[in-house]
Structure formats: structure tokens, C-alpha cells
PDB file of N, CA and C in Angstrom:
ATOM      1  N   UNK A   1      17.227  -7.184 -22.183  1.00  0.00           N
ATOM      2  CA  UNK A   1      17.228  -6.046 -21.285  1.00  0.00           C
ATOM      3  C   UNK A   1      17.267  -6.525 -19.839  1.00  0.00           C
ATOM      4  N   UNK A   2      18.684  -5.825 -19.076  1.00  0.00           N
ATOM      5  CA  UNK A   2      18.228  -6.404 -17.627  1.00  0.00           C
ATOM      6  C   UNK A   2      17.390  -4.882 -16.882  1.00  0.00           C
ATOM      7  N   UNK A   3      17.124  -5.326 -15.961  1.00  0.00           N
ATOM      8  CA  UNK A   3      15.887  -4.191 -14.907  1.00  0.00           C
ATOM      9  C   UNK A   3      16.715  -4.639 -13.574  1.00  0.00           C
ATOM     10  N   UNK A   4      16.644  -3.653 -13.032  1.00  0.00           N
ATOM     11  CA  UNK A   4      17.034  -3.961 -11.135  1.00  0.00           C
ATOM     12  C   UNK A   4      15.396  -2.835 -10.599  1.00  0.00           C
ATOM     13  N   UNK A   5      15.290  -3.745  -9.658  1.00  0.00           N
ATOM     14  CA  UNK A   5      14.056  -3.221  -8.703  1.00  0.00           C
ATOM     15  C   UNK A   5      14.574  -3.215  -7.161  1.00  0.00           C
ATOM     16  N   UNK A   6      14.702  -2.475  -6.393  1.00  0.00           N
ATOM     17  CA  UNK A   6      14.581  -2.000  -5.121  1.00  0.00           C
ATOM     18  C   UNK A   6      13.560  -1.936  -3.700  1.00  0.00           C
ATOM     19  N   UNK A   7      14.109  -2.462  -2.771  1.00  0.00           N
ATOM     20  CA  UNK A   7      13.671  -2.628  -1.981  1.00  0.00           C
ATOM     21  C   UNK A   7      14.557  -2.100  -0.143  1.00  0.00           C
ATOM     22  N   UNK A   8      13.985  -1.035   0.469  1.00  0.00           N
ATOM     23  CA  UNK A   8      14.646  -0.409   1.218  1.00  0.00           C
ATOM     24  C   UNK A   8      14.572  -1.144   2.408  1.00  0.00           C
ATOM     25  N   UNK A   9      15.643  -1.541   2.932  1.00  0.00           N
ATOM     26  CA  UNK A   9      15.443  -1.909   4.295  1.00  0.00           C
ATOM     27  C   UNK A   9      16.858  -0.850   5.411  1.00  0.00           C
ATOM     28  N   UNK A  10      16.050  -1.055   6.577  1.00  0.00           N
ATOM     29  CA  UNK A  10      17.118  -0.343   7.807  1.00  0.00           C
ATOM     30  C   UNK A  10      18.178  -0.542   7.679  1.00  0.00           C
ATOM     31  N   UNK A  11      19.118  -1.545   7.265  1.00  0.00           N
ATOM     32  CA  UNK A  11      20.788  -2.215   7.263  1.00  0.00           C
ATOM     33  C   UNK A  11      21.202  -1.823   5.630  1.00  0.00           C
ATOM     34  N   UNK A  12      20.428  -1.632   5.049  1.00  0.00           N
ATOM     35  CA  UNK A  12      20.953  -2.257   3.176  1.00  0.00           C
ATOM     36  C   UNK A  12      19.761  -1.815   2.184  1.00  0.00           C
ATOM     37  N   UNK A  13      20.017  -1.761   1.182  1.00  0.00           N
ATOM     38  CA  UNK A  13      19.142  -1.646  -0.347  1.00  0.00           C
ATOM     39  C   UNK A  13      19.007  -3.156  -0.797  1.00  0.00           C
ATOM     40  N   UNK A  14      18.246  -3.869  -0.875  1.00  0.00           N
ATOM     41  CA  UNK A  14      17.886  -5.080  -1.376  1.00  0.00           C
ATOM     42  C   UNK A  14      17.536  -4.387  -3.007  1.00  0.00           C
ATOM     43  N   UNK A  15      18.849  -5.128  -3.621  1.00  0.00           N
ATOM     44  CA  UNK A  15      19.022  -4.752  -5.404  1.00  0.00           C
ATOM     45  C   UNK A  15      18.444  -6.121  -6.160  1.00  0.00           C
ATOM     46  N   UNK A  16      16.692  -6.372  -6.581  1.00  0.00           N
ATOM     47  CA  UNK A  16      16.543  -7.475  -7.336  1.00  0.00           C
ATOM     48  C   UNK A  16      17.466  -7.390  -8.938  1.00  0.00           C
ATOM     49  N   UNK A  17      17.916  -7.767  -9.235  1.00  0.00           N
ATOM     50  CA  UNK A  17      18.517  -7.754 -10.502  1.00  0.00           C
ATOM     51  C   UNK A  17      17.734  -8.680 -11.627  1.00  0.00           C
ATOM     52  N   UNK A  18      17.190  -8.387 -12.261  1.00  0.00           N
ATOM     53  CA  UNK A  18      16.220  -9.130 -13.447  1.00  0.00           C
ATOM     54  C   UNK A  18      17.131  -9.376 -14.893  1.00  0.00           C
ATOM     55  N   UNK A  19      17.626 -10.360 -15.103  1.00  0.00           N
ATOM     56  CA  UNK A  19      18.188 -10.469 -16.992  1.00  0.00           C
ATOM     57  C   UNK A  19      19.734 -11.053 -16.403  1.00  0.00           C
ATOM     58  N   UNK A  20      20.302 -11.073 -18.127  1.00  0.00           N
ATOM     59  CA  UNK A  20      21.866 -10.980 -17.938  1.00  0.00           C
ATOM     60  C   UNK A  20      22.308  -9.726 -17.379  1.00  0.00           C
ATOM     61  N   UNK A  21      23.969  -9.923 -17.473  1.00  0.00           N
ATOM     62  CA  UNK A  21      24.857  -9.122 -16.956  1.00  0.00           C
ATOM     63  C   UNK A  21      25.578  -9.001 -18.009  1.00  0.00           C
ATOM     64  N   UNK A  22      25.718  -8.819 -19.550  1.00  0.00           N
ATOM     65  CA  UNK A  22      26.855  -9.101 -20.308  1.00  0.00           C
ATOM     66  C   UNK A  22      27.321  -7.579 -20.616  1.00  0.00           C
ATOM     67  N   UNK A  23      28.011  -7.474 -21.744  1.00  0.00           N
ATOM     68  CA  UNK A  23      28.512  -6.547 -22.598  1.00  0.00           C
ATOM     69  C   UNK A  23      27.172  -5.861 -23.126  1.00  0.00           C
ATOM     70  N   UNK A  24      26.632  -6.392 -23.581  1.00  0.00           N
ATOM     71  CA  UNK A  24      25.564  -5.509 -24.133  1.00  0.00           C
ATOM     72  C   UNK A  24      24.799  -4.731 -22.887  1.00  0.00           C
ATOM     73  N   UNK A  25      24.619  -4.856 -21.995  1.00  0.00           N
ATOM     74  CA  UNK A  25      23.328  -4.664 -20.845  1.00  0.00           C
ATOM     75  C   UNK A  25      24.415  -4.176 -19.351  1.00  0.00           C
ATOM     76  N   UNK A  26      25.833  -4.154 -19.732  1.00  0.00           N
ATOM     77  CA  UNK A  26      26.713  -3.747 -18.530  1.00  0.00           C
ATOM     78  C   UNK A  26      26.684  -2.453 -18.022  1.00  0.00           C
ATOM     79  N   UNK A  27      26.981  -1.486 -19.073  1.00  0.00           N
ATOM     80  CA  UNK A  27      27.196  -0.002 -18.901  1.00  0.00           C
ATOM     81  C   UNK A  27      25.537   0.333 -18.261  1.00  0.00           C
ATOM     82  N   UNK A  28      24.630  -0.336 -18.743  1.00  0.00           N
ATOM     83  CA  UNK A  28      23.163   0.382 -18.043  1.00  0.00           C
ATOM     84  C   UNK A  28      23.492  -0.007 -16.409  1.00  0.00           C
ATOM     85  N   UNK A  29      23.330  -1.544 -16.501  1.00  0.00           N
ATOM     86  CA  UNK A  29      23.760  -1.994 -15.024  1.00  0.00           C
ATOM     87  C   UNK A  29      24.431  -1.371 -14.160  1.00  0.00           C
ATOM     88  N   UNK A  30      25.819  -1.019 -14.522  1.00  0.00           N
ATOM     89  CA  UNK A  30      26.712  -0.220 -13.868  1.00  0.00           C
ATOM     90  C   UNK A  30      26.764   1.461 -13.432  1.00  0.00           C
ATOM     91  N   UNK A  31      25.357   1.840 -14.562  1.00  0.00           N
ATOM     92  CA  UNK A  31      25.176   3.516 -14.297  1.00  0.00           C
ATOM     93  C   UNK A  31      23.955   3.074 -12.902  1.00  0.00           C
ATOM     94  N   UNK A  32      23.062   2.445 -13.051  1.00  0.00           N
ATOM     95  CA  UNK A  32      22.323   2.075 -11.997  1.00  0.00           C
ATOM     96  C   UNK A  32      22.418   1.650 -10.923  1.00  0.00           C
ATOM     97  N   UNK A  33      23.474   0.643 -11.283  1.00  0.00           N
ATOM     98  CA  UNK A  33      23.941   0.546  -9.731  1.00  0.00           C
ATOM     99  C   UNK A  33      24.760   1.242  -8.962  1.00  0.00           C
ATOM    100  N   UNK A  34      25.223   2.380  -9.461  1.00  0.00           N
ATOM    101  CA  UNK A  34      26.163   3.066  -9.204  1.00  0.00           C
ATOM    102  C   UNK A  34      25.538   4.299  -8.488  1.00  0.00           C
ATOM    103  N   UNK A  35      24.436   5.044  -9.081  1.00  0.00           N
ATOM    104  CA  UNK A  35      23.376   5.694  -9.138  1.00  0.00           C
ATOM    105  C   UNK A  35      23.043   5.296  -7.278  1.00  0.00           C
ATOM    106  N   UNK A  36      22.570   4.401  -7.338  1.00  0.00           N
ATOM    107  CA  UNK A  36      22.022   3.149  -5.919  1.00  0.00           C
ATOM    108  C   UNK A  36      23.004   3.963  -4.807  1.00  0.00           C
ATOM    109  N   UNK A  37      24.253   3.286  -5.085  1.00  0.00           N
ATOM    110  CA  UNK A  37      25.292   3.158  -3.962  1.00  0.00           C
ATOM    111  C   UNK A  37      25.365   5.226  -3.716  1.00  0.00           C
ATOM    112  N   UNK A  38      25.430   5.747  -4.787  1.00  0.00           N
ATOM    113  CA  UNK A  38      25.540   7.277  -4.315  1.00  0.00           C
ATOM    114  C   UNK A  38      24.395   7.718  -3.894  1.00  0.00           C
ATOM    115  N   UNK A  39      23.781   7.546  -4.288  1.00  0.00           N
ATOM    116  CA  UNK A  39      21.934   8.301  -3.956  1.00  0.00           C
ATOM    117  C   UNK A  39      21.257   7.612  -2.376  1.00  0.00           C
ATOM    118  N   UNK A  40      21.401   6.249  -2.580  1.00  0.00           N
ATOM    119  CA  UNK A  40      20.549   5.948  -1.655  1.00  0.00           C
ATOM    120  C   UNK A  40      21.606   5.140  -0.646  1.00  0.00           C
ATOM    121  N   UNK A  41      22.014   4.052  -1.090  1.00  0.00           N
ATOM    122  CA  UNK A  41      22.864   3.645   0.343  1.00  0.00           C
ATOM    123  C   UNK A  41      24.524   3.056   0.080  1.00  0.00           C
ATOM    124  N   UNK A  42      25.033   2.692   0.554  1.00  0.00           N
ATOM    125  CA  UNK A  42      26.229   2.162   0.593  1.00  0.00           C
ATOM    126  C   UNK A  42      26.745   0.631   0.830  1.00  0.00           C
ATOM    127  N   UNK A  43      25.149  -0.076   0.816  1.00  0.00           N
ATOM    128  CA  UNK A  43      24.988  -1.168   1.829  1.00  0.00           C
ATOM    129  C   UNK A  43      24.483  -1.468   0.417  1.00  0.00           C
ATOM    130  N   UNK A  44      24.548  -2.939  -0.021  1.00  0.00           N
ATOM    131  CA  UNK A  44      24.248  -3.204  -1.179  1.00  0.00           C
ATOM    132  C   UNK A  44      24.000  -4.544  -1.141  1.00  0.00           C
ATOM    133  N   UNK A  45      22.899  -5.373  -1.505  1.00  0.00           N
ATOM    134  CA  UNK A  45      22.268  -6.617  -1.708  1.00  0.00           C
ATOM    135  C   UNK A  45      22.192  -6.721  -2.776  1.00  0.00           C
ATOM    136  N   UNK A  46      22.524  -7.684  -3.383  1.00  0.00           N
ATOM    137  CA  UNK A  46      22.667  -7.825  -4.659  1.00  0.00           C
ATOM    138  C   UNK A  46      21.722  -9.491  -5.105  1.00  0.00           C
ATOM    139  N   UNK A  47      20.320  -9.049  -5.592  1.00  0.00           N
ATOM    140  CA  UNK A  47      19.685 -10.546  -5.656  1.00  0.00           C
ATOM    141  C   UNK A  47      20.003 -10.899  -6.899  1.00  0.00           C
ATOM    142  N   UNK A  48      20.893 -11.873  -7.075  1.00  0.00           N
ATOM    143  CA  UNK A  48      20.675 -12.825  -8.397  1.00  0.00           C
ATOM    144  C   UNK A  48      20.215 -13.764  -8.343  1.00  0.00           C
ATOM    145  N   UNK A  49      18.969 -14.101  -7.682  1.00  0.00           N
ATOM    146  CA  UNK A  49      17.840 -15.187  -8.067  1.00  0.00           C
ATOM    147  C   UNK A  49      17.536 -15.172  -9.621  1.00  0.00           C
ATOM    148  N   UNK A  50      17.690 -13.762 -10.543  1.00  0.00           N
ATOM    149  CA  UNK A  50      17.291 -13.469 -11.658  1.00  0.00           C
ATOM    150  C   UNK A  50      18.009 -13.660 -12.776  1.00  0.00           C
ATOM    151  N   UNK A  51      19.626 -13.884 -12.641  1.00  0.00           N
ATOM    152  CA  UNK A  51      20.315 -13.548 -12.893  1.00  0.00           C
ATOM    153  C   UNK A  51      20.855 -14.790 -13.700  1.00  0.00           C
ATOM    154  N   UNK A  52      20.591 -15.110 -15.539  1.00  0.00           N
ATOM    155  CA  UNK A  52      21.002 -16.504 -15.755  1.00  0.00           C
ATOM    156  C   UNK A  52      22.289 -16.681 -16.106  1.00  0.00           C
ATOM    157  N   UNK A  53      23.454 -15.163 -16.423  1.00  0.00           N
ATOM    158  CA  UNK A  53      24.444 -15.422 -16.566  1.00  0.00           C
ATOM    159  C   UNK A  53      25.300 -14.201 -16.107  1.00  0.00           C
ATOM    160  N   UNK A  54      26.173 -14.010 -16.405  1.00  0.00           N
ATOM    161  CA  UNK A  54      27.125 -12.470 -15.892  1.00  0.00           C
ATOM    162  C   UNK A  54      28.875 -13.051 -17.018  1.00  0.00           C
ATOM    163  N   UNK A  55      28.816 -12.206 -17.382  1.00  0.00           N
ATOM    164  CA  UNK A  55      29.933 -11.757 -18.234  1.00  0.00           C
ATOM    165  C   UNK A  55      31.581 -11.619 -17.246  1.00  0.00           C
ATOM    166  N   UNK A  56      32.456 -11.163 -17.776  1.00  0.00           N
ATOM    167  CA  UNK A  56      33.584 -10.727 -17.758  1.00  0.00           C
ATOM    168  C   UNK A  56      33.331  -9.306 -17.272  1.00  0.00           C
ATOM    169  N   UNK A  57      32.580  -8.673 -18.314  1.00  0.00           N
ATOM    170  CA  UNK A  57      32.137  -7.121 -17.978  1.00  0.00           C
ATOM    171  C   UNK A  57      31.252  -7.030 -16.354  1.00  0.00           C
ATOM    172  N   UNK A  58      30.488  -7.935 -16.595  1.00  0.00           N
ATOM    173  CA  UNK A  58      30.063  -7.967 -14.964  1.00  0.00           C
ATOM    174  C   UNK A  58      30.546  -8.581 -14.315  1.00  0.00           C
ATOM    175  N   UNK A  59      31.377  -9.299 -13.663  1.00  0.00           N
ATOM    176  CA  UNK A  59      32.446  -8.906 -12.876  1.00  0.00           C
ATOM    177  C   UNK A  59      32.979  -7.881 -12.605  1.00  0.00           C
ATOM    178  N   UNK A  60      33.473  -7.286 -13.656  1.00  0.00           N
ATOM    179  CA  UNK A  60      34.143  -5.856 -13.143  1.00  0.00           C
ATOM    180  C   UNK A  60      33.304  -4.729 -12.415  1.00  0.00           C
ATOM    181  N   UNK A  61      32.267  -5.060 -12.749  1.00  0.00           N
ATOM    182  CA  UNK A  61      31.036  -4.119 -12.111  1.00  0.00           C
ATOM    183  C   UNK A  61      30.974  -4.417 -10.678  1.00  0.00           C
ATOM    184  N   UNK A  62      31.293  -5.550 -10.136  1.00  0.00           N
ATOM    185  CA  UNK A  62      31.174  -5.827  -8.962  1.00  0.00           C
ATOM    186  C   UNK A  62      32.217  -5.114  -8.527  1.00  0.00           C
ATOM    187  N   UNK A  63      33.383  -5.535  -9.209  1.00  0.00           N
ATOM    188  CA  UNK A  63      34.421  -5.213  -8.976  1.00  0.00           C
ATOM    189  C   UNK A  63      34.145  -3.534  -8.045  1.00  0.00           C
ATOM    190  N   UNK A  64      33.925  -3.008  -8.794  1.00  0.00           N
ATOM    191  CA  UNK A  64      33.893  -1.752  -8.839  1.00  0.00           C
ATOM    192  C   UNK A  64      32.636  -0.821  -7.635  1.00  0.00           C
ATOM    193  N   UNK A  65      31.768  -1.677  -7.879  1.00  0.00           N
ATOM    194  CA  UNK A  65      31.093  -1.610  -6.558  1.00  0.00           C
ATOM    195  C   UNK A  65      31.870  -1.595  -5.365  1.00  0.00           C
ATOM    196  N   UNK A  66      32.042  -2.511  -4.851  1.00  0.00           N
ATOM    197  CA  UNK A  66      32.832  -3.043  -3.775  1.00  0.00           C
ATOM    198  C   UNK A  66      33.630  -1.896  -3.484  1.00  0.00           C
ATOM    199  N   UNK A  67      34.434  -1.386  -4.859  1.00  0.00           N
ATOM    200  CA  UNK A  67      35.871  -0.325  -4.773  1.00  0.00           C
ATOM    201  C   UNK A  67      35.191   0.696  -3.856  1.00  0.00           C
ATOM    202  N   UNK A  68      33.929   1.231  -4.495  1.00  0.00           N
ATOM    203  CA  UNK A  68      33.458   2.858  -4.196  1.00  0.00           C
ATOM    204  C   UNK A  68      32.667   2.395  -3.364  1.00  0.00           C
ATOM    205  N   UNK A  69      32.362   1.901  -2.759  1.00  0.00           N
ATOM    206  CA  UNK A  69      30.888   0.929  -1.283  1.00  0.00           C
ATOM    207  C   UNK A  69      31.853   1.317   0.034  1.00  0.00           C
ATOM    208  N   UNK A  70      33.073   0.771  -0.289  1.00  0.00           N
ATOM    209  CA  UNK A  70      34.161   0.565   1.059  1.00  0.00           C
ATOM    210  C   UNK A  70      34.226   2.391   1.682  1.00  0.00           C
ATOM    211  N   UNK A  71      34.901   2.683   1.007  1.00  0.00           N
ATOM    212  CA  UNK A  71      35.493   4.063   1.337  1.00  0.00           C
ATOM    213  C   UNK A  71      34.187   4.947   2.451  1.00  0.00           C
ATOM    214  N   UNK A  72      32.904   4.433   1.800  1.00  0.00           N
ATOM    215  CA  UNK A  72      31.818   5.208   2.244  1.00  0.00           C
ATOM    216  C   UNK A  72      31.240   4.304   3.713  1.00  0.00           C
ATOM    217  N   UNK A  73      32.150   3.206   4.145  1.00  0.00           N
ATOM    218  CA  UNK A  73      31.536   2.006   5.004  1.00  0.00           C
ATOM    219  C   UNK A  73      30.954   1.228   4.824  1.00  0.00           C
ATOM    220  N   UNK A  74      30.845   1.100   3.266  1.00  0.00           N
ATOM    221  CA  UNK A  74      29.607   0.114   2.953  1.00  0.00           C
ATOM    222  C   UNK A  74      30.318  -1.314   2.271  1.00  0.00           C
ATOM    223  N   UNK A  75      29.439  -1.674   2.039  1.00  0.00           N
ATOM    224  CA  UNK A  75      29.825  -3.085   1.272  1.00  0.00           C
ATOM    225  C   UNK A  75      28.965  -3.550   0.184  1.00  0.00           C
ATOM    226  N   UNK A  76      29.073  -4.617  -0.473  1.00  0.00           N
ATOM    227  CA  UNK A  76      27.947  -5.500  -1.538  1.00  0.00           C
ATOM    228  C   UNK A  76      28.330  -6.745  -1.252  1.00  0.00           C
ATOM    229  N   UNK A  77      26.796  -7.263  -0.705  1.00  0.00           N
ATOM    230  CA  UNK A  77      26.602  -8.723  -0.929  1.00  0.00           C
ATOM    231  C   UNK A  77      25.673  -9.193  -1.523  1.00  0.00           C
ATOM    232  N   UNK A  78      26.343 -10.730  -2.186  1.00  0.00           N
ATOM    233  CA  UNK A  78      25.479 -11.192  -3.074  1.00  0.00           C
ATOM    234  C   UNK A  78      24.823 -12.138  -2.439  1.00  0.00           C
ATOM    235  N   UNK A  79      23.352 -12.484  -3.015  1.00  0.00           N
ATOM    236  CA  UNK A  79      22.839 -13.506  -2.965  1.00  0.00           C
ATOM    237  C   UNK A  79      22.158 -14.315  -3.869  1.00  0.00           C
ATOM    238  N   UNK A  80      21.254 -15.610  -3.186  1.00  0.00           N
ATOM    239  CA  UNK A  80      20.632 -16.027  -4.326  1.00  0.00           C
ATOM    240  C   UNK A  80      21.304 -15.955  -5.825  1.00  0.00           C
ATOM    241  N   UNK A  81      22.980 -16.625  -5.553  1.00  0.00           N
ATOM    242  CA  UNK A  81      23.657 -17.079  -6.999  1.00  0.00           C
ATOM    243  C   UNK A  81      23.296 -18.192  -7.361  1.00  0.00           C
ATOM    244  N   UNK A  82      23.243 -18.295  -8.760  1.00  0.00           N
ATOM    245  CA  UNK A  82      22.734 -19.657  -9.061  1.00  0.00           C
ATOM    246  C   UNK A  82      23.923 -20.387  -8.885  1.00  0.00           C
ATOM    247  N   UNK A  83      23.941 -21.911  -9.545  1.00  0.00           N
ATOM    248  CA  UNK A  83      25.118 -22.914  -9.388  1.00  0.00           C
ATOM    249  C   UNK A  83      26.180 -22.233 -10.943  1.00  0.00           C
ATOM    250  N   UNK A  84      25.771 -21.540 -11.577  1.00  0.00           N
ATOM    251  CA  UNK A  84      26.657 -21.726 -13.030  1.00  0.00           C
ATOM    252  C   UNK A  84      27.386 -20.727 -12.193  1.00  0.00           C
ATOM    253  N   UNK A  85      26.533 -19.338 -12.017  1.00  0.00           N
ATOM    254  CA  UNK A  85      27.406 -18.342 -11.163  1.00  0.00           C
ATOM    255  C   UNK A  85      28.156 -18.670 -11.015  1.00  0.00           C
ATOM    256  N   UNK A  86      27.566 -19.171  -9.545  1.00  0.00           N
ATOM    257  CA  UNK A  86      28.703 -19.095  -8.104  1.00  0.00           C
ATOM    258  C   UNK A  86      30.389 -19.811  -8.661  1.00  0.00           C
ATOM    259  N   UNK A  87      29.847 -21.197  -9.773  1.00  0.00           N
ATOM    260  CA  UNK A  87      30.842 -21.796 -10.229  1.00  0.00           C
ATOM    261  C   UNK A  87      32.068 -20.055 -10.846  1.00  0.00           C
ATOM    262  N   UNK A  88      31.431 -19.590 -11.557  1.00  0.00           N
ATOM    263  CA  UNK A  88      32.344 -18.116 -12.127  1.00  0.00           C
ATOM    264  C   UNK A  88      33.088 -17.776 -11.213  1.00  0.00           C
ATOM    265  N   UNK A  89      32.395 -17.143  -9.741  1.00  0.00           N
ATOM    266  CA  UNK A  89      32.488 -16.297  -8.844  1.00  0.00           C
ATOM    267  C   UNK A  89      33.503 -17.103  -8.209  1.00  0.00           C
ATOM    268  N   UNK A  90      33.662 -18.597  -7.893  1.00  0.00           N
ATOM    269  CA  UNK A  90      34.512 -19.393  -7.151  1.00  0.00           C
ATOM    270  C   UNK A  90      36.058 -19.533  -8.367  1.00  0.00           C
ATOM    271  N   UNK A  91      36.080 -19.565  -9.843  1.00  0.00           N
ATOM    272  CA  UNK A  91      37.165 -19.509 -10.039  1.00  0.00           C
ATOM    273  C   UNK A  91      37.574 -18.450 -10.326  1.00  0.00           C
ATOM    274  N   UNK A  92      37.099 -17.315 -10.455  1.00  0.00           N
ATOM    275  CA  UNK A  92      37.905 -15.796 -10.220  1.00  0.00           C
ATOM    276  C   UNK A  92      38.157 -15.159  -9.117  1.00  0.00           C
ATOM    277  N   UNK A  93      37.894 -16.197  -7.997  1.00  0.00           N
ATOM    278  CA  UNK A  93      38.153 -15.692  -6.760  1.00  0.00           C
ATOM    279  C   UNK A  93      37.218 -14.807  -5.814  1.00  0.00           C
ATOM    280  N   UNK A  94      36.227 -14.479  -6.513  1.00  0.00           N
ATOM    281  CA  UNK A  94      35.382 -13.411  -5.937  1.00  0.00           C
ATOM    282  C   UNK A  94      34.849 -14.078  -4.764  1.00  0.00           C
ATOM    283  N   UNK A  95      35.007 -15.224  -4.633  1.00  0.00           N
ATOM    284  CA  UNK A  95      34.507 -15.797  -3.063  1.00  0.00           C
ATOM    285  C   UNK A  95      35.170 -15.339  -2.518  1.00  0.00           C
ATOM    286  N   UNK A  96      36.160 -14.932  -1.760  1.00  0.00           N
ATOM    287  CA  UNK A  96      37.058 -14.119  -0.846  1.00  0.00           C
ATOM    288  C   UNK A  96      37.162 -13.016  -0.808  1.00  0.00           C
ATOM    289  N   UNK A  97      36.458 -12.097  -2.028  1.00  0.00           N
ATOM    290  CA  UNK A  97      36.318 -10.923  -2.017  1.00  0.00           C
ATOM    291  C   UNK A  97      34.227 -10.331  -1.485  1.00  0.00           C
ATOM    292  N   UNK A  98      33.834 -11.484  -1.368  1.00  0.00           N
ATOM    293  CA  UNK A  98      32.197 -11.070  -1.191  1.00  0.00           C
ATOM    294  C   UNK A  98      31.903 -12.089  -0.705  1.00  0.00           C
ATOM    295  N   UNK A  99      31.026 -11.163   0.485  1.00  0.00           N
ATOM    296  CA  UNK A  99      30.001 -12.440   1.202  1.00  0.00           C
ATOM    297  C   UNK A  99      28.809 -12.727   0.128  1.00  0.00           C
ATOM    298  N   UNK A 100      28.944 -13.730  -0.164  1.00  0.00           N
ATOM    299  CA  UNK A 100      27.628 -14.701  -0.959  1.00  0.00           C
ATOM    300  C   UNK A 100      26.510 -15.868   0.088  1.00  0.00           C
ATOM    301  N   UNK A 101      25.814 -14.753  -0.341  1.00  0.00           N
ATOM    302  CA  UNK A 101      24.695 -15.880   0.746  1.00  0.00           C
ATOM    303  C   UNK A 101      23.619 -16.427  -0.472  1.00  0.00           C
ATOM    304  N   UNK A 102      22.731 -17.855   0.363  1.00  0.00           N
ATOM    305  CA  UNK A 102      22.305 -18.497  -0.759  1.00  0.00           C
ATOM    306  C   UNK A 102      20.537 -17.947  -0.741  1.00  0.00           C
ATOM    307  N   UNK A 103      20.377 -16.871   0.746  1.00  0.00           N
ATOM    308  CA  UNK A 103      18.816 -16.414   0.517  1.00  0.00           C
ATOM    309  C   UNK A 103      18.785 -14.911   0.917  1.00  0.00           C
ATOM    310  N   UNK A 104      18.581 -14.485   0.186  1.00  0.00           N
ATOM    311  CA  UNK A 104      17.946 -12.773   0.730  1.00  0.00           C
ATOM    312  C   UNK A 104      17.980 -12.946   2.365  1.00  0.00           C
ATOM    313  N   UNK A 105      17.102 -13.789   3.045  1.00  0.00           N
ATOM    314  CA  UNK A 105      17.170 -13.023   4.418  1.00  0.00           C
ATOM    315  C   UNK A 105      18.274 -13.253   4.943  1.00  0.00           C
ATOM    316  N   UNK A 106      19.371 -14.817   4.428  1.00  0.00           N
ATOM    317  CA  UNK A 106      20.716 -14.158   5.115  1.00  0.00           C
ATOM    318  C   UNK A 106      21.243 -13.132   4.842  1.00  0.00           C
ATOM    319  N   UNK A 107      21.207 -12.733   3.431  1.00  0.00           N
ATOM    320  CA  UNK A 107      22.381 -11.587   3.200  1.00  0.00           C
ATOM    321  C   UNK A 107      21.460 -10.487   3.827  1.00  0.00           C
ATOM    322  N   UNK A 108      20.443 -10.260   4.494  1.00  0.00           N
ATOM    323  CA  UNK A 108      20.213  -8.906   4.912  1.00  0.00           C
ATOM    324  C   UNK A 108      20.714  -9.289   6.440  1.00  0.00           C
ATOM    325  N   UNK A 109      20.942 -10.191   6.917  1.00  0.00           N
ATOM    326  CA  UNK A 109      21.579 -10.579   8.282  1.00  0.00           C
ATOM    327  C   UNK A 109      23.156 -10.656   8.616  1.00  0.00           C
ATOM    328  N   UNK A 110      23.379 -10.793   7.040  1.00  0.00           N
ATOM    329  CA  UNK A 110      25.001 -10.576   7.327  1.00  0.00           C
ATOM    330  C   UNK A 110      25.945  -8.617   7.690  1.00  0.00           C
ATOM    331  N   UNK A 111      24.379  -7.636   7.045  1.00  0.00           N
ATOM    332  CA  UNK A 111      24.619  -6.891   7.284  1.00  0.00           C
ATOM    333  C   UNK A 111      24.939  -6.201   8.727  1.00  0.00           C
ATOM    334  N   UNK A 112      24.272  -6.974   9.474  1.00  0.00           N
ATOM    335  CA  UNK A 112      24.097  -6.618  11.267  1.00  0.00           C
ATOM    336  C   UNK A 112      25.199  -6.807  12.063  1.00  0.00           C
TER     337      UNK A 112
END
């Protein structure tokens, strides 16, 4: 089971993300985070300090974030990726599509 916990700040939603990201645990992820970006902000932190793997399916979740974040002015950044991650995130390209910072207080600074 993954869990996301919240934390409000002035610039952004600091999103802790707790568990995997796979097929099994995506569609919850994706109603929640989705939930986030409409309800509360548009500005999106994304902590994967927690986070020991992410799927195919999560990717697309980012994906998809990002899609519906923009339109509203907002964005999603990640942080605190581990090394297997970031390795994912660097050959599907998602480095050029998201600022990835390596600590929470940058990515709440990249928001400014």
C-alpha cells in the first residue's frame, strides 16, 4: 500500500509519497494526486525520499500531472529521488521534462 501525506506551504503542496508506485497501487496514487492538484494547489512537490520503486504506470502519472498542473500555472517537482529512480527518470527522459531536486528545501525554492 502506498500513502501520500501533505504538507502546505505558501509556493506549493509538499506531497510525502510513502510505498511503491506500480500497477497495483497506481490508479489510488493517481486519484489522489489528482484530487491534490484540483482541490488544493497546482504547485506540486513530489517527495520520493519514500519511494523504493515506480513502474511504467507511474510514470505516466507524472506524466499526467504535469499535463493538468500547466494549464492552471502550476507545475510538479520532484525530489528526494533515489539513485535507482533518478537512473529511470534519466533514461525516459523525464529529466528535461521536471525539475528534480535532491532535498525538499530546494524543490520548495525552485518554486520562487
Amino acid at each position: 500500500m502506498t500513502t501520500l501525506s501533505t504538507q502546505k506551504y505558501p509556493q506549493c503542496l509538499h506531497v510525502r509519497i510513502e510505498g511503491r508506485i506500480d500497477t497495483l497501487t497506481a490508479a489510488d496514487v493517481q486519484s489522489q494526486l489528482e484530487t491534490l492538484l484540483e482541490n488544493e494547489s497546482a504547485q506540486l512537490l513530489l517527495d520520493f525520499s519514500q519511494v523504493p520503486y515506480i513502474s511504467s504506470t507511474g510514470l505516466r502519472i507524472l506524466l499526467v500531472l504535469q499535463k493538468k498542473a500547466k494549464p492552471k500555472g502550476g507545475q510538479v517537482i520532484l525530489c528526494s529521488v533515489n539513485p535507482d529512480i533518478q537512473s529511470v527518470l534519466s533514461m525516459a527522459g523525464f529529466t528535461q521534462l521536471f525539475v528534480i531536486t535532491p532535498t525538499p528545501e530546494e524543490g520548495l525554492a525552485s518554486f520562487q
